[in-house]
PDB file of N, CA and C in Angstrom:
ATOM      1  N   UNK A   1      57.914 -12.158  22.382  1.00  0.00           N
ATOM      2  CA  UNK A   1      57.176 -11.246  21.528  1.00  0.00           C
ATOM      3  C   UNK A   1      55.727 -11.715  21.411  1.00  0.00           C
ATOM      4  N   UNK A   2      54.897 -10.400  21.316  1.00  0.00           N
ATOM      5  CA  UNK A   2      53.602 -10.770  21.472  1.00  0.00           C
ATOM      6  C   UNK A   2      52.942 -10.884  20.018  1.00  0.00           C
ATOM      7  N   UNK A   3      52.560 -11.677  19.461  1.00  0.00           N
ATOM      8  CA  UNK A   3      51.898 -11.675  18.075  1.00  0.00           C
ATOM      9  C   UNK A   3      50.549 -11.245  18.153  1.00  0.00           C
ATOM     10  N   UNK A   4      50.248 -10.511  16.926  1.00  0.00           N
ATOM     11  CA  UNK A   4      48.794  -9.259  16.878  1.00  0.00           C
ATOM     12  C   UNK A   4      47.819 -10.164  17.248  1.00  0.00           C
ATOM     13  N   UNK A   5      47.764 -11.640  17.064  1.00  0.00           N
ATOM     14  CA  UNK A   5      46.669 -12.274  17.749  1.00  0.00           C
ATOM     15  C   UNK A   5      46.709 -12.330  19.390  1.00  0.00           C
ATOM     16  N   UNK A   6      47.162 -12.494  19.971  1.00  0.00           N
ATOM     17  CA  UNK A   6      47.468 -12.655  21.442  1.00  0.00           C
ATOM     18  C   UNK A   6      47.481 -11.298  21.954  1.00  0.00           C
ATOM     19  N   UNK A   7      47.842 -10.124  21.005  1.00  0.00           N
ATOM     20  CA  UNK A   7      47.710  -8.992  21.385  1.00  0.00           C
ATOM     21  C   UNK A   7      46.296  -8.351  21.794  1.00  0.00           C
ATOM     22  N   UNK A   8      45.601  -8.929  20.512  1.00  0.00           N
ATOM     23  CA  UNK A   8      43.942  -8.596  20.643  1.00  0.00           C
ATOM     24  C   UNK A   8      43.233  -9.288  21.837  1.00  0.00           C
ATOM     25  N   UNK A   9      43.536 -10.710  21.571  1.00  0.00           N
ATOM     26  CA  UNK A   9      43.237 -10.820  22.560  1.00  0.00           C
ATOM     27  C   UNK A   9      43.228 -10.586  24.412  1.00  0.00           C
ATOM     28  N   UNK A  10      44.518 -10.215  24.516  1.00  0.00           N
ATOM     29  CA  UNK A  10      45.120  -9.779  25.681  1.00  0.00           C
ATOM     30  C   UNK A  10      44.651  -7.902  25.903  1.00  0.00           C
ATOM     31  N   UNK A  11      43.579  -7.659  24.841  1.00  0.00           N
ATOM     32  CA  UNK A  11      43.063  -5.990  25.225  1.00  0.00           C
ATOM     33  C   UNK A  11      41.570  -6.376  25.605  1.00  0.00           C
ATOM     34  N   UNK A  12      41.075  -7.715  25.136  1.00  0.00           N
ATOM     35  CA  UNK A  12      39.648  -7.843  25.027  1.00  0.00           C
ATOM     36  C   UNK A  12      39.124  -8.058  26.031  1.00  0.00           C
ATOM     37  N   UNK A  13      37.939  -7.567  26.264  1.00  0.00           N
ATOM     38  CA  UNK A  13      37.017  -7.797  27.845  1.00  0.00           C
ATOM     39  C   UNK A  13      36.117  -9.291  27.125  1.00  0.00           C
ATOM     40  N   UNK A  14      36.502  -9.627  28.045  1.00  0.00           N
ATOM     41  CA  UNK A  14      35.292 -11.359  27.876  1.00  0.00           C
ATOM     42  C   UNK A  14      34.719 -10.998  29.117  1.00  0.00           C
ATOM     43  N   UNK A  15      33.202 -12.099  28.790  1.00  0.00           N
ATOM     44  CA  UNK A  15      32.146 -12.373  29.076  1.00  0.00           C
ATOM     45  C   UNK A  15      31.961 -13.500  29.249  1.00  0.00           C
ATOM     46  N   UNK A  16      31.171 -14.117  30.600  1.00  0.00           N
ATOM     47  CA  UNK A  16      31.272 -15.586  30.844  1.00  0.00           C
ATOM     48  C   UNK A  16      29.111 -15.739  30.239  1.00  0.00           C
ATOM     49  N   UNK A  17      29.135 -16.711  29.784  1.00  0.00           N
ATOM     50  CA  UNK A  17      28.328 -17.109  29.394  1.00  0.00           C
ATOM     51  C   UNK A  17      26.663 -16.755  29.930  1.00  0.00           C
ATOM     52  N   UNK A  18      26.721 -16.369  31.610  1.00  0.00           N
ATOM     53  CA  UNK A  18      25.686 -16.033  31.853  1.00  0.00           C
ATOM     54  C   UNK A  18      25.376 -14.449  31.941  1.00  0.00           C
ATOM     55  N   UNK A  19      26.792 -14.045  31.368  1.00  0.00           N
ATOM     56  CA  UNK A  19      26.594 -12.162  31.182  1.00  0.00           C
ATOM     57  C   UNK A  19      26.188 -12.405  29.507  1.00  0.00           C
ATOM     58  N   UNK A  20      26.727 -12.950  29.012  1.00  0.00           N
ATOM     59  CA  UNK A  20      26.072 -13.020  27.410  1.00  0.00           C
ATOM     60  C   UNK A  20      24.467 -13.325  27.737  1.00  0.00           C
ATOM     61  N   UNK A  21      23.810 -14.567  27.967  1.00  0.00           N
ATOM     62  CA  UNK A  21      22.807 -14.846  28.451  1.00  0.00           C
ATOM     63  C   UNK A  21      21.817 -13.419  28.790  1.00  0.00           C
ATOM     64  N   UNK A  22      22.058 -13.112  29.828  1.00  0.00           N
ATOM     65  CA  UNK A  22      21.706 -11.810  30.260  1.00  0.00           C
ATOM     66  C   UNK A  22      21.506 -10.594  29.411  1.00  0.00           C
ATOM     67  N   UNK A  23      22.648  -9.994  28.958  1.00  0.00           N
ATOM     68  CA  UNK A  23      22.596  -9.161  27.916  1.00  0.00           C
ATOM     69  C   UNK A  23      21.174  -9.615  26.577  1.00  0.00           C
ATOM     70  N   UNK A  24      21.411 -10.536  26.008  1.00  0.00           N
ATOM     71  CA  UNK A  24      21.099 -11.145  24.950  1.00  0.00           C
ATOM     72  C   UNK A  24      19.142 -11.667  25.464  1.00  0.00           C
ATOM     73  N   UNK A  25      19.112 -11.561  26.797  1.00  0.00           N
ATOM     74  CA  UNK A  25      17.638 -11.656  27.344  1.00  0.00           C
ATOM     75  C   UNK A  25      17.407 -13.063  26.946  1.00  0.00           C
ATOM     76  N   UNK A  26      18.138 -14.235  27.195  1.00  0.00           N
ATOM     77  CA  UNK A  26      18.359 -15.599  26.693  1.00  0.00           C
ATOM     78  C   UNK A  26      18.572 -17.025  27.788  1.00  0.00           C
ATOM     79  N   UNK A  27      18.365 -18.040  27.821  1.00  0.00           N
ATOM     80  CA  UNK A  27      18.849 -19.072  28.575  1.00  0.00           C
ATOM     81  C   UNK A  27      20.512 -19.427  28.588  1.00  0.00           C
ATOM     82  N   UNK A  28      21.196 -19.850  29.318  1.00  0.00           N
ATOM     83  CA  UNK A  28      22.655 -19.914  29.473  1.00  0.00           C
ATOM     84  C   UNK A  28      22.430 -21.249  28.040  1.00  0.00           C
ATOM     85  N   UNK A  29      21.624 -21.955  27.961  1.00  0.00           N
ATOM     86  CA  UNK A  29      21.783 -22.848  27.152  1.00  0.00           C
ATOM     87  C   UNK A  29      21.139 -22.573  25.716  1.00  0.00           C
ATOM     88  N   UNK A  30      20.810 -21.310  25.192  1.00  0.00           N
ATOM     89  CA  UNK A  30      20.648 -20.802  24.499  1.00  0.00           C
ATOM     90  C   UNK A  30      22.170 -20.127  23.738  1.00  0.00           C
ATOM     91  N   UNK A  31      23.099 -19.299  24.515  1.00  0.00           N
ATOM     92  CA  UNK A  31      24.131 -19.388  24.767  1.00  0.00           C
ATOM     93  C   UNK A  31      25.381 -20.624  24.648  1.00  0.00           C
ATOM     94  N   UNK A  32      24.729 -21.685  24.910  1.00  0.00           N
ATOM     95  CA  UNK A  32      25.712 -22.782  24.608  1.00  0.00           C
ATOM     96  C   UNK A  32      25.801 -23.407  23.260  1.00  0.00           C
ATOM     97  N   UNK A  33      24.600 -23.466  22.784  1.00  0.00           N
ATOM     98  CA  UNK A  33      24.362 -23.415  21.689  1.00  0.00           C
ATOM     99  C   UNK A  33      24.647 -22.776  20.467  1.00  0.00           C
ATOM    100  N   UNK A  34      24.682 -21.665  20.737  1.00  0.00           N
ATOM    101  CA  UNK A  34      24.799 -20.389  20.044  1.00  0.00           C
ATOM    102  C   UNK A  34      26.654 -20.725  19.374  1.00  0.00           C
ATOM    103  N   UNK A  35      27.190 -21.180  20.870  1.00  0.00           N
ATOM    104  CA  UNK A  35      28.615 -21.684  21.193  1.00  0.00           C
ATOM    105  C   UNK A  35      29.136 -22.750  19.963  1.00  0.00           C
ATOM    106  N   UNK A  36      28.125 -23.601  20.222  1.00  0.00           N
ATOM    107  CA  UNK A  36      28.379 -24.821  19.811  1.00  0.00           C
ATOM    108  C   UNK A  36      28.200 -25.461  18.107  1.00  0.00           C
ATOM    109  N   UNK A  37      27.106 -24.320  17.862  1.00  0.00           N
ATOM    110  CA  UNK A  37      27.322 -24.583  16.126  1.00  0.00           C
ATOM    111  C   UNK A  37      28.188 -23.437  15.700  1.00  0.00           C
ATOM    112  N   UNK A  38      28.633 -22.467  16.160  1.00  0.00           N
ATOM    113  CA  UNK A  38      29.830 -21.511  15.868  1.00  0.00           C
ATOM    114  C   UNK A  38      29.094 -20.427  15.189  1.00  0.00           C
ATOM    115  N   UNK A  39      28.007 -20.068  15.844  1.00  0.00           N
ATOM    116  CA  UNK A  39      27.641 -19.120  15.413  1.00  0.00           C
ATOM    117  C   UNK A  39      28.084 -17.601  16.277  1.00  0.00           C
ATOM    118  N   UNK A  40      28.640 -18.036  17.459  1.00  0.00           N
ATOM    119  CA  UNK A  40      29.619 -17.051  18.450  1.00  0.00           C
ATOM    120  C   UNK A  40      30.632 -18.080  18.517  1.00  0.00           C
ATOM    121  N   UNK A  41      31.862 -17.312  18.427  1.00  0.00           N
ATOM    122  CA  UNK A  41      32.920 -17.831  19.157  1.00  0.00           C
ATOM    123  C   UNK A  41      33.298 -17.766  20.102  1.00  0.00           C
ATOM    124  N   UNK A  42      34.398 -18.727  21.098  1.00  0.00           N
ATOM    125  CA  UNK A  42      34.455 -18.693  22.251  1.00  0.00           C
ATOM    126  C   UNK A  42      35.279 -19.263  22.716  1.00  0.00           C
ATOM    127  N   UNK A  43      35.951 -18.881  23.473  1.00  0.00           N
ATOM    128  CA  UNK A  43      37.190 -19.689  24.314  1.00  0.00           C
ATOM    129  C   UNK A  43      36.917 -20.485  25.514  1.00  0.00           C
ATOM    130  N   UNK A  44      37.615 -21.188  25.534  1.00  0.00           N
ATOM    131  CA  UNK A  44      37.615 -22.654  26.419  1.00  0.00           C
ATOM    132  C   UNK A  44      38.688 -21.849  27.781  1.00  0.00           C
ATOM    133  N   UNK A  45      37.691 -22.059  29.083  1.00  0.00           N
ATOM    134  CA  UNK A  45      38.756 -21.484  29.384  1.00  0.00           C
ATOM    135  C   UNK A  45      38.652 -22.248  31.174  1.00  0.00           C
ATOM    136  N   UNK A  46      39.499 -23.778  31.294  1.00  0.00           N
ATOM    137  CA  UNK A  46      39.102 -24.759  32.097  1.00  0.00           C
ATOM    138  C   UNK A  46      37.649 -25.650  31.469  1.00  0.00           C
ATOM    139  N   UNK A  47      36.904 -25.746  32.252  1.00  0.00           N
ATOM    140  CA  UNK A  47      35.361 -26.280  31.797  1.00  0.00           C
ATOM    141  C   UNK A  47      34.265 -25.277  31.621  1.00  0.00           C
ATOM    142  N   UNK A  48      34.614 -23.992  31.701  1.00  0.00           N
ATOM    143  CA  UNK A  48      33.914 -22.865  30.937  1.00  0.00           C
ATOM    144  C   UNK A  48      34.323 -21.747  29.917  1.00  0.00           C
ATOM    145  N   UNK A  49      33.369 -21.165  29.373  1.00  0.00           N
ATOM    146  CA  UNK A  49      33.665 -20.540  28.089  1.00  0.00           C
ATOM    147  C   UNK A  49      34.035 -19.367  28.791  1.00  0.00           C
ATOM    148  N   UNK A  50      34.395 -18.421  27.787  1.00  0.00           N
ATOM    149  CA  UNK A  50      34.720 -17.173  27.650  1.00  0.00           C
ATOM    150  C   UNK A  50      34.582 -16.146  26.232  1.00  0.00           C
ATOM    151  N   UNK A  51      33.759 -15.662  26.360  1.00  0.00           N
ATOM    152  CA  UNK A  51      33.477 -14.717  24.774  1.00  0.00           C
ATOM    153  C   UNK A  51      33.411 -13.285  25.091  1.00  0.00           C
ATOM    154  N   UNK A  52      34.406 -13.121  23.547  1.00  0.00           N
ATOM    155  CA  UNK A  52      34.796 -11.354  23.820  1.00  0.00           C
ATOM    156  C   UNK A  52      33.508 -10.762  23.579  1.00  0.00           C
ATOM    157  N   UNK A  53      33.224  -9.829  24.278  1.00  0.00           N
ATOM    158  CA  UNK A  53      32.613  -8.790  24.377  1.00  0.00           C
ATOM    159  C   UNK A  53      32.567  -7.887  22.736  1.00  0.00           C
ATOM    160  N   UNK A  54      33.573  -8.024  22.190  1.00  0.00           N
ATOM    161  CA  UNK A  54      33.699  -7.502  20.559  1.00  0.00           C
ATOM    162  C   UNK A  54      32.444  -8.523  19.810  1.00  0.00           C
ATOM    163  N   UNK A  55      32.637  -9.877  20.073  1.00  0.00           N
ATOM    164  CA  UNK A  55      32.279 -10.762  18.992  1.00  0.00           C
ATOM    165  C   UNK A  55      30.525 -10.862  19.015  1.00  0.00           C
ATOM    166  N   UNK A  56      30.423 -10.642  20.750  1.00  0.00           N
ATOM    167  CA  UNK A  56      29.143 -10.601  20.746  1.00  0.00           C
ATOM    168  C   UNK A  56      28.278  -9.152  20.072  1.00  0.00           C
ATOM    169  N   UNK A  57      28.857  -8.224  20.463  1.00  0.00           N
ATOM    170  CA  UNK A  57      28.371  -7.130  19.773  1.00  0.00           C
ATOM    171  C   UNK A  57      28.562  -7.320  17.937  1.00  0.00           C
ATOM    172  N   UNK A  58      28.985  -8.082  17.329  1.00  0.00           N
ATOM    173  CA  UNK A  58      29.446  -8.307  15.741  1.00  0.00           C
ATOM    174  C   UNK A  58      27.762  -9.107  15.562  1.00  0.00           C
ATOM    175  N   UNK A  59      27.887  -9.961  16.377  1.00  0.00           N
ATOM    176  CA  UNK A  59      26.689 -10.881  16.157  1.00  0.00           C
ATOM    177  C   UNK A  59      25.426 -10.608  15.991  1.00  0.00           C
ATOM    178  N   UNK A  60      25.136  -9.718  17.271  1.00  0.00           N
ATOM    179  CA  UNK A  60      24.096  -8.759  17.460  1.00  0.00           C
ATOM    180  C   UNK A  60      23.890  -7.727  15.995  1.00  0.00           C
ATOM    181  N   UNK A  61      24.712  -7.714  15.519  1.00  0.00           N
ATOM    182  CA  UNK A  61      24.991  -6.219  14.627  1.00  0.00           C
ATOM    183  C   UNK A  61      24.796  -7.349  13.270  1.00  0.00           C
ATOM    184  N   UNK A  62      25.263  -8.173  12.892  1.00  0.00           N
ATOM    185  CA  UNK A  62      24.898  -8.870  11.955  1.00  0.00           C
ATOM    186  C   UNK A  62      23.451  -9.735  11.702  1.00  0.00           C
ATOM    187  N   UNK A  63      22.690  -9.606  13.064  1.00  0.00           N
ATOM    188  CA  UNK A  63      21.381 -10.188  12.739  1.00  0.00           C
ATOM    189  C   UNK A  63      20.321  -8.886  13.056  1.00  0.00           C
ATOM    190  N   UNK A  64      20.620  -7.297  12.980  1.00  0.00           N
ATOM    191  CA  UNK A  64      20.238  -6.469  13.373  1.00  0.00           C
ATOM    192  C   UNK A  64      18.690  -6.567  12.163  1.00  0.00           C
ATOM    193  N   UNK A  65      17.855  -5.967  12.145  1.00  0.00           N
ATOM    194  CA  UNK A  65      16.525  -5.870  11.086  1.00  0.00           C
ATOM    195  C   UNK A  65      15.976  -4.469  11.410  1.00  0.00           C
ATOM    196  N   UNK A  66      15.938  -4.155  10.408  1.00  0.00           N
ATOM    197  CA  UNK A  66      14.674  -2.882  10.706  1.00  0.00           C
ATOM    198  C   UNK A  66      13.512  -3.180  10.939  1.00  0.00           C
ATOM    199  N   UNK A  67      12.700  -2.830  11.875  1.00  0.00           N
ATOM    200  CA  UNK A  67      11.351  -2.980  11.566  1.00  0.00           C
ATOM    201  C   UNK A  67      10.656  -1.799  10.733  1.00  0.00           C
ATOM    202  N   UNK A  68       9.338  -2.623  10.321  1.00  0.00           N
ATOM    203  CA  UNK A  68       8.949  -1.649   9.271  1.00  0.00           C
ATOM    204  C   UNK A  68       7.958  -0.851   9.882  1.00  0.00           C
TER     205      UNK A  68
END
């Protein structure tokens, strides 16, 4: 049986670090960072990450600003 966590995860499109990078108009180590004080989350996945495509769009959306 699949539990609702493994479920979500098993629908989610991930992103390897230099498509975040990219998107985000950023250094891969800008990105690692980002990783590393937990300000994105991210899965370990061998010796590279993996981040859902959901979490990055949350992130984006939580530091959004109007300009005036």
């Amino acid at each position: 049986m699949i539990s609702l966590t493994q479920s979500n995860y098993a629908r989610a499109r991930f992103l390897t670090v230099a498509e975040v990078a990219d998107a985000l108009r950023v250094s891969n180590m800008t990105v690692y960072r980002l990783i590393n004080s937990g300000a994105l989350p991210a899965i370990r996945v061998g010796k590279s990450y993996r981040l859902r495509e959901e979490d990055v769009d949350k992130y984006l959306a939580d530091r959004y600003t109007q300009a005036g």
